[in-house]
C-alpha atoms as a PDB file:
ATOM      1  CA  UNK A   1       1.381  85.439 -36.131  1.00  0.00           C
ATOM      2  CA  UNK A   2       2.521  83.267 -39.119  1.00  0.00           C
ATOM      3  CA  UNK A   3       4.893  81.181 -37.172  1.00  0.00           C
ATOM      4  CA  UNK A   4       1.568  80.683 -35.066  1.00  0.00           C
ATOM      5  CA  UNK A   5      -0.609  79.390 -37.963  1.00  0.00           C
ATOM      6  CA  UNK A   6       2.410  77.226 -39.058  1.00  0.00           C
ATOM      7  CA  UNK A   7       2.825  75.189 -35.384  1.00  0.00           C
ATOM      8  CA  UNK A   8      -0.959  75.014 -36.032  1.00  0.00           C
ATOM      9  CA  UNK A   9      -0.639  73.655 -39.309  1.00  0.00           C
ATOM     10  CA  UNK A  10       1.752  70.915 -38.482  1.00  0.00           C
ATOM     11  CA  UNK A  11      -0.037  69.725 -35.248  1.00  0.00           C
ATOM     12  CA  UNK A  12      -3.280  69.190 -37.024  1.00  0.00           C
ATOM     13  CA  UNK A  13      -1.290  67.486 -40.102  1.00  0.00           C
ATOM     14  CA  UNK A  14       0.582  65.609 -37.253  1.00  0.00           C
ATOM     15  CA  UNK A  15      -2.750  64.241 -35.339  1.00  0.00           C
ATOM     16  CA  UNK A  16      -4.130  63.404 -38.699  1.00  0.00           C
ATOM     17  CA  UNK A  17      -1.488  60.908 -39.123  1.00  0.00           C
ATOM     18  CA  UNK A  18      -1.460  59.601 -35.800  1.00  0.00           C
ATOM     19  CA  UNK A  19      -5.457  58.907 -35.994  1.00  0.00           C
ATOM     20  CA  UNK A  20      -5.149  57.011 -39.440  1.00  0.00           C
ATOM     21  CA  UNK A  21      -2.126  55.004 -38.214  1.00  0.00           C
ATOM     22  CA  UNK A  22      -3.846  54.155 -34.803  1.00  0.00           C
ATOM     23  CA  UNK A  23      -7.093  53.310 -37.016  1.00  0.00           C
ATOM     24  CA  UNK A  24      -5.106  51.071 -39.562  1.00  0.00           C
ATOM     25  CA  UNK A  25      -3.746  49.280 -36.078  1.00  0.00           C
ATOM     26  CA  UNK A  26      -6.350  48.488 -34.530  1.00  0.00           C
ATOM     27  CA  UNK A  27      -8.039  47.263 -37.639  1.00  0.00           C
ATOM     28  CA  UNK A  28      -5.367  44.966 -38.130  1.00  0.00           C
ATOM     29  CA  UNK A  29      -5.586  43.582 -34.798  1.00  0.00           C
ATOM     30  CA  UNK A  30      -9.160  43.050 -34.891  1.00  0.00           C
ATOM     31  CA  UNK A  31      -9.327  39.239 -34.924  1.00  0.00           C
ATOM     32  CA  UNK A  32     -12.916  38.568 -37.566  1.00  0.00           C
ATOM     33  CA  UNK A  33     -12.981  34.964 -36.191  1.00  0.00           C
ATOM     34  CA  UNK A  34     -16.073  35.016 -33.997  1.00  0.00           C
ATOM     35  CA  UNK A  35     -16.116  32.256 -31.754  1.00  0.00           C
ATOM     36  CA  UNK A  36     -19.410  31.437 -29.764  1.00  0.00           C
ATOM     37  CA  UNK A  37     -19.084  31.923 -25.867  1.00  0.00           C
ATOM     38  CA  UNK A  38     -20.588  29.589 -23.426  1.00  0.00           C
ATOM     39  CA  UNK A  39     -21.692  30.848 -20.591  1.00  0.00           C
ATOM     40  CA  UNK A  40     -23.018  29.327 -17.258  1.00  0.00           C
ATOM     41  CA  UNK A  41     -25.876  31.060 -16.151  1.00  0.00           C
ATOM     42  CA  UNK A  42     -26.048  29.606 -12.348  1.00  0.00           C
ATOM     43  CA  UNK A  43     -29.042  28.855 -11.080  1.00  0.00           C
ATOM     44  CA  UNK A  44     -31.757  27.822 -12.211  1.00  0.00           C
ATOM     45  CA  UNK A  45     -33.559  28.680 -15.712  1.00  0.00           C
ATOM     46  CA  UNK A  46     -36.987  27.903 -16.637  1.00  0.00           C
ATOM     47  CA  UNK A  47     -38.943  28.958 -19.377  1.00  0.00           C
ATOM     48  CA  UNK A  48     -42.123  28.616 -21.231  1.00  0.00           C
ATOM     49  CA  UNK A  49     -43.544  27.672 -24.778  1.00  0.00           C
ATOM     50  CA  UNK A  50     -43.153  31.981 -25.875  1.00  0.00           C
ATOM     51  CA  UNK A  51     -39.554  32.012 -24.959  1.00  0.00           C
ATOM     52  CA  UNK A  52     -39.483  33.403 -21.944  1.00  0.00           C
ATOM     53  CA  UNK A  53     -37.195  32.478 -19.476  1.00  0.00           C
ATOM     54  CA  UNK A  54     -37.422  32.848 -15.743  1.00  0.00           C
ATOM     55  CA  UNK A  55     -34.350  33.477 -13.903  1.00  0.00           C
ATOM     56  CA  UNK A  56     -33.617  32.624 -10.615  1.00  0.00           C
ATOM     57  CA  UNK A  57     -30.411  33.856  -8.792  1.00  0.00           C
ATOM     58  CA  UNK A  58     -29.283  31.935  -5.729  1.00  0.00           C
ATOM     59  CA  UNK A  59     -26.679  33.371  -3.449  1.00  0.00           C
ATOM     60  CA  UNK A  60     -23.407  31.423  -2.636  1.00  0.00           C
ATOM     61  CA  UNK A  61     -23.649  28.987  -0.107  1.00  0.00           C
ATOM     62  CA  UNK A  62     -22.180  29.900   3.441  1.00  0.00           C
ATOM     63  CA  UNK A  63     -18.654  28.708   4.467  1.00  0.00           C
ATOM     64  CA  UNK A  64     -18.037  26.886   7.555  1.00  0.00           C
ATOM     65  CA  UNK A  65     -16.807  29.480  10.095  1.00  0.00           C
ATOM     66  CA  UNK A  66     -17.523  32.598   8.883  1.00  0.00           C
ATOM     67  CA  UNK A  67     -19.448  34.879  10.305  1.00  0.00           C
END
């Protein structure tokens, strides 16, 4: 039963080193330069003097010869 608790010991010591080293990873790939997005909406947009906006969604237009 003590060999037991020992494997036990080591596998929790050994995932407690694998989630600090994936943490300190991913932290240093996180790039902090945030860089605005632009993004076409299509369609069109409309809005009003609250800040509302009313979007309309158009479908694509058909191809010649489909069907």
């Amino acid at each position: 039963m003590e060999k037991v608790h020992k494997i036990i010991i080591i596998l929790l010591i050994l995932a407690i080193i694998f989630s600090v080293l994936s943490t300190l990873l991913n932290l240093s790939l996180i790039n902090f330069e945030f860089k605005p997005i632009n993004v076409k909406v299509p369609g069109q947009v409309q809005g009003n003097p609250n800040g509302n906006i009313k979007l309309v969604v158009e479908g694509n237009p058909s191809t010649a010869g489909a069907g």
